[in-house]
N, C-alpha and C. Protein backbone atom coordinates (compact mmCIF):
# COMPACT_ATOMS: atom_id res chain seq x y z
N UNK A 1 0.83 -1.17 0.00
CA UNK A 1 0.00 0.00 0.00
C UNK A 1 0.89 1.25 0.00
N UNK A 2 0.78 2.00 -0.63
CA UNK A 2 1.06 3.57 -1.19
C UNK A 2 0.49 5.19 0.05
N UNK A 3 1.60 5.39 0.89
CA UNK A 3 1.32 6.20 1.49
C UNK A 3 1.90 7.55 1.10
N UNK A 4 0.83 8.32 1.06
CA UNK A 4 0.98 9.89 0.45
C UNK A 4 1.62 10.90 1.44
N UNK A 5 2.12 11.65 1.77
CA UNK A 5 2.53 12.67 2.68
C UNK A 5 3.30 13.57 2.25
N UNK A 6 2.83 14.93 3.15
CA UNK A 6 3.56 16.11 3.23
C UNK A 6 4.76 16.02 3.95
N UNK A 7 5.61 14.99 3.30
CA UNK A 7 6.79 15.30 3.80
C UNK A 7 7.81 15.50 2.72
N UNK A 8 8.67 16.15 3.29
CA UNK A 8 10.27 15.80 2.25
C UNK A 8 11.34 15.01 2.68
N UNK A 9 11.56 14.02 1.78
CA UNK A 9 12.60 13.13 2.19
C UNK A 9 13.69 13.71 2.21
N UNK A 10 15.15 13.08 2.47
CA UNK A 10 16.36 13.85 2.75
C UNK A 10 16.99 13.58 1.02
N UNK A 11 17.51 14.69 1.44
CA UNK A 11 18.59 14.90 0.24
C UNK A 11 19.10 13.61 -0.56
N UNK A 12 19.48 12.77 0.44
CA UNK A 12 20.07 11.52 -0.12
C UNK A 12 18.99 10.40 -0.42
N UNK A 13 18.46 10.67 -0.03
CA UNK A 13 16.65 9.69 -0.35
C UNK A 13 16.28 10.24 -2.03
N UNK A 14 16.47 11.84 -1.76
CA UNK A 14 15.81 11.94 -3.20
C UNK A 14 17.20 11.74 -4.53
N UNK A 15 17.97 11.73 -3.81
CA UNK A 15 19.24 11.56 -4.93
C UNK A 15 18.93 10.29 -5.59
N UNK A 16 18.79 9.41 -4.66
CA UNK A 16 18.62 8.22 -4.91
C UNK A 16 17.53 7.79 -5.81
N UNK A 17 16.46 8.14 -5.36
CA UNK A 17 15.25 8.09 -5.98
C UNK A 17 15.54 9.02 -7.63
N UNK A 18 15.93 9.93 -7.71
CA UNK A 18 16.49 10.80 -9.15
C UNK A 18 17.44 9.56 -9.69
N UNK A 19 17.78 9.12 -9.29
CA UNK A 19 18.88 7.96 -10.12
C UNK A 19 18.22 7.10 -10.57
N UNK A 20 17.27 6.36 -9.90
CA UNK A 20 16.65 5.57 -10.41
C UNK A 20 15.30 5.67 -10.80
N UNK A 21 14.96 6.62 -10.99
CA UNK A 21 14.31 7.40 -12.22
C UNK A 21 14.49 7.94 -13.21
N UNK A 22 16.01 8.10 -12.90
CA UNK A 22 16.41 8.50 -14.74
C UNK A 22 16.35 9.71 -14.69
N UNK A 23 15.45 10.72 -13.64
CA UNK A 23 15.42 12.09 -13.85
C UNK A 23 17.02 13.11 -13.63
N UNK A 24 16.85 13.87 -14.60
CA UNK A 24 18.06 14.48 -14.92
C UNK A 24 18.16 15.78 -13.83
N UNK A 25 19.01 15.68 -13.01
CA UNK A 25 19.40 16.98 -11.94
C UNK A 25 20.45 16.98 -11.32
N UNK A 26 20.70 17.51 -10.99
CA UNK A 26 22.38 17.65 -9.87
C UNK A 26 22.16 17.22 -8.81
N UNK A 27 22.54 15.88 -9.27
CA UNK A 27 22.62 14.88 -8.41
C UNK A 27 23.63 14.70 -7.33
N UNK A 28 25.03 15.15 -7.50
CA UNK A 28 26.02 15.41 -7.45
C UNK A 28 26.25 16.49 -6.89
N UNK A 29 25.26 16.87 -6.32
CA UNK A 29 25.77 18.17 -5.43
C UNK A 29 24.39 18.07 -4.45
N UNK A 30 24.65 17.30 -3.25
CA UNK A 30 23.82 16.77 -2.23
C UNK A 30 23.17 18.64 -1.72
N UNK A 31 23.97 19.74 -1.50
CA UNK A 31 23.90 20.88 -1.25
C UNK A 31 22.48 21.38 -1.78
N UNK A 32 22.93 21.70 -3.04
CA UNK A 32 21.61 21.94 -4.53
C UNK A 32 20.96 21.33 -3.62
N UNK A 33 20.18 19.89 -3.92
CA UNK A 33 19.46 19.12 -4.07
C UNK A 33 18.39 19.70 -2.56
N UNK A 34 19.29 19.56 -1.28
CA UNK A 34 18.92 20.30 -0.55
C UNK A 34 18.22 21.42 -0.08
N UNK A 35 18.82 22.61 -1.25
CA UNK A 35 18.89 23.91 -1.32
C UNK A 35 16.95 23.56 -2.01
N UNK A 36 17.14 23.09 -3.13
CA UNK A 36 15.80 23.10 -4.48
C UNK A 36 14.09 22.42 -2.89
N UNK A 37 14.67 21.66 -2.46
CA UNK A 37 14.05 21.46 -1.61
C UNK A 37 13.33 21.97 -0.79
N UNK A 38 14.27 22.76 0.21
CA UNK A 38 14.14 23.99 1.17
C UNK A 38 13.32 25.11 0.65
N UNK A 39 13.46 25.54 -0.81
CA UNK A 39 13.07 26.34 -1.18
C UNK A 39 11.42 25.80 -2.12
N UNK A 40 11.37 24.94 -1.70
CA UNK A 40 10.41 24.47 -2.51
C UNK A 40 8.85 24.63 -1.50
N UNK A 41 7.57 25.25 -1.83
CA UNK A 41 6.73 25.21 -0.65
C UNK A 41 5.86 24.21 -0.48
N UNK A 42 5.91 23.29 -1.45
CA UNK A 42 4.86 22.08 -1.93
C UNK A 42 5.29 21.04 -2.20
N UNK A 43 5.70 19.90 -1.12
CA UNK A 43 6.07 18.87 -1.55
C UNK A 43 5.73 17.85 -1.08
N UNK A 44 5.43 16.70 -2.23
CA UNK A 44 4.41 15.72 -1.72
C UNK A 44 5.25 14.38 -1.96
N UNK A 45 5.33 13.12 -0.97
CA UNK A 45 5.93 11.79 -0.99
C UNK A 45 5.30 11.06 -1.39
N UNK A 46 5.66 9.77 -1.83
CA UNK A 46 4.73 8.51 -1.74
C UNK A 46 6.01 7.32 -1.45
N UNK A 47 5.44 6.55 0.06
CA UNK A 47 6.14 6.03 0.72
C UNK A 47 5.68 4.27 0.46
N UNK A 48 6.66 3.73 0.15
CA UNK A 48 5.50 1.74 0.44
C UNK A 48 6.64 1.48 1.79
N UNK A 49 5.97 1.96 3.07
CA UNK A 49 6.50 1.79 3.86
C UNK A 49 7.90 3.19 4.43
N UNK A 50 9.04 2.36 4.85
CA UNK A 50 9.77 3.45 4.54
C UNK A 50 10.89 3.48 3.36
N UNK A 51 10.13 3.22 2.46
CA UNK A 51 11.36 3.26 1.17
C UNK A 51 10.14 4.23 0.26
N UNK A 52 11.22 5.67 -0.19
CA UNK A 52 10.50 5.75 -1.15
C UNK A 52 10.40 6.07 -2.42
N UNK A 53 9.15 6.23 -3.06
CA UNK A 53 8.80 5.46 -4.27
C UNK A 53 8.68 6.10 -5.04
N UNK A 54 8.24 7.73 -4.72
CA UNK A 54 7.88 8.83 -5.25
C UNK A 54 8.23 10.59 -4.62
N UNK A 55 7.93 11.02 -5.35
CA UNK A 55 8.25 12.74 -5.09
C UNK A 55 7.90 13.90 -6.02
N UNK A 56 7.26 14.39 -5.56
CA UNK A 56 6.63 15.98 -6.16
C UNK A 56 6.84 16.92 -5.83
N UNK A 57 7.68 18.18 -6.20
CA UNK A 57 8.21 19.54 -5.75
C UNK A 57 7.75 20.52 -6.50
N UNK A 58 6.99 21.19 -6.22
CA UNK A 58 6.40 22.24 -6.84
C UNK A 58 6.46 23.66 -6.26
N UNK A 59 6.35 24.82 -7.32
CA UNK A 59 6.06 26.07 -6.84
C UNK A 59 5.20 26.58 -6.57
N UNK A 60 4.08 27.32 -5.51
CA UNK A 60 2.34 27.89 -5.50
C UNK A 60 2.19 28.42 -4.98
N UNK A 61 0.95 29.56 -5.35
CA UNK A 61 0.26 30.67 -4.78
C UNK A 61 -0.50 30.00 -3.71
N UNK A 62 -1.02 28.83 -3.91
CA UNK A 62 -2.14 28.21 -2.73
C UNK A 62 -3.41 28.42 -3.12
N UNK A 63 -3.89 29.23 -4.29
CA UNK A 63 -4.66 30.05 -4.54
C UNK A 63 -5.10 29.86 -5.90
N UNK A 64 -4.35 30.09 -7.03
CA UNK A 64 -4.82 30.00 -8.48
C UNK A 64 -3.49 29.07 -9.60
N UNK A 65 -1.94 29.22 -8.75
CA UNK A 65 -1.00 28.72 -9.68
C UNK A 65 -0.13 27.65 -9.26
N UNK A 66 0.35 26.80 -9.58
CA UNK A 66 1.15 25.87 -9.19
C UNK A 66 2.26 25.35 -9.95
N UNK A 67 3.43 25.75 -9.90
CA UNK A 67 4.37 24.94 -11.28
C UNK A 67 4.60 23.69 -10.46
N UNK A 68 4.53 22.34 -11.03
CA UNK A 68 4.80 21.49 -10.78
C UNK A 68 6.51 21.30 -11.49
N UNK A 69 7.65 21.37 -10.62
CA UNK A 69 9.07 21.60 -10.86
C UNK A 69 9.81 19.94 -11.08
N UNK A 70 9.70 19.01 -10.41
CA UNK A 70 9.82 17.58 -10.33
C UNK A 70 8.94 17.03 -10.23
N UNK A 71 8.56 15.76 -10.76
CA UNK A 71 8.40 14.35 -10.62
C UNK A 71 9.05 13.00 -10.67
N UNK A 72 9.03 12.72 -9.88
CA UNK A 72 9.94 11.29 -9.95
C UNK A 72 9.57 9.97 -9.47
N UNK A 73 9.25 9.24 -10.21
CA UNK A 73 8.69 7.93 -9.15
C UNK A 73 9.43 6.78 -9.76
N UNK A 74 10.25 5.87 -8.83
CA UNK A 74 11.36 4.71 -8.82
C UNK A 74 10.33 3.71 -10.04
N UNK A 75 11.41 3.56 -10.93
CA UNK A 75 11.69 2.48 -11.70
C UNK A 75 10.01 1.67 -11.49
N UNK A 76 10.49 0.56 -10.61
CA UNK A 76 9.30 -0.28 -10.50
C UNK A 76 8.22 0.20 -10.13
N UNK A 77 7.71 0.96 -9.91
CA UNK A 77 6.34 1.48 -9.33
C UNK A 77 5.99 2.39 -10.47
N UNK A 78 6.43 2.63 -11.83
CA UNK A 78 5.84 3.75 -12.55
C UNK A 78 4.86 2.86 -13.59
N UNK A 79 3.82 3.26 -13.88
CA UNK A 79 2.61 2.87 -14.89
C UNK A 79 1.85 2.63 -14.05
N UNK A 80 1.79 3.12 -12.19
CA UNK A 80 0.76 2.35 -11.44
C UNK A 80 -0.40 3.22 -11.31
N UNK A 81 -0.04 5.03 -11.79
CA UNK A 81 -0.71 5.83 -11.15
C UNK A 81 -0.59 6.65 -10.06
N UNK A 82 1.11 6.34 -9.54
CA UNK A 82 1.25 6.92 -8.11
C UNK A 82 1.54 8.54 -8.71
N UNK A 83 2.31 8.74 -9.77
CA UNK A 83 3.01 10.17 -10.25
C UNK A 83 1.68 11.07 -10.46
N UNK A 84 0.34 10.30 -10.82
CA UNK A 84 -0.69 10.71 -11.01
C UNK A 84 -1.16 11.59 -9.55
N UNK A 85 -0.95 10.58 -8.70
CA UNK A 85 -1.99 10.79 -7.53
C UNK A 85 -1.61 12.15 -6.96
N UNK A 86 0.53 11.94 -7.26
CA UNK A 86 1.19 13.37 -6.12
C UNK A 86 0.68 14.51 -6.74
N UNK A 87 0.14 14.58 -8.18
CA UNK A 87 -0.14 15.89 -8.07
C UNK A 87 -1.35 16.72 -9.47
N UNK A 88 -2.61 15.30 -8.66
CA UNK A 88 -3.80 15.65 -9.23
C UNK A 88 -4.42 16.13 -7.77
């Protein structure tokens, strides 16, 4: 089962998770990765347990706009609908 939360994983959780997603970012600079984070006001997990599976970082008013900035969901879990869920 697929647990959703307002949390942000650590730097090295999402490095990890960017690797094996294939998604392209500076990976390589644990700092950044950090930094994009911190600065990010909207960010949503998806956990199967405590490994996780997914991640959504976005920019928003709260109000009318939202850039959705990342998505990333690990290798085996993508075609399930989870990338869907973080950020419908």
């Amino acid at each position: 089962m697929i647990d959703y939360r307002h949390e942000t994983p650590s730097p090295s959780q999402i490095i990890e998770l960017y690797q094996n997603a294939g998604l392209n970012r500076p990976i390589g600079d644990h700092d950044r990765i950090a930094k994009m984070y911190q600065n990010s006001n909207l960010v949503i997990s998806a956990w199967n347990q405590r490994d996780l599976v997914a991640v959504a970082r976005s920019l928003t008013d709260f109000c009318y706009c939202c850039y959705l900035s990342d998505l990333a969901v690990r290798l085996e879990y993508q075609s399930q609908g989870i990338g869907k869920s973080l950020y419908v």
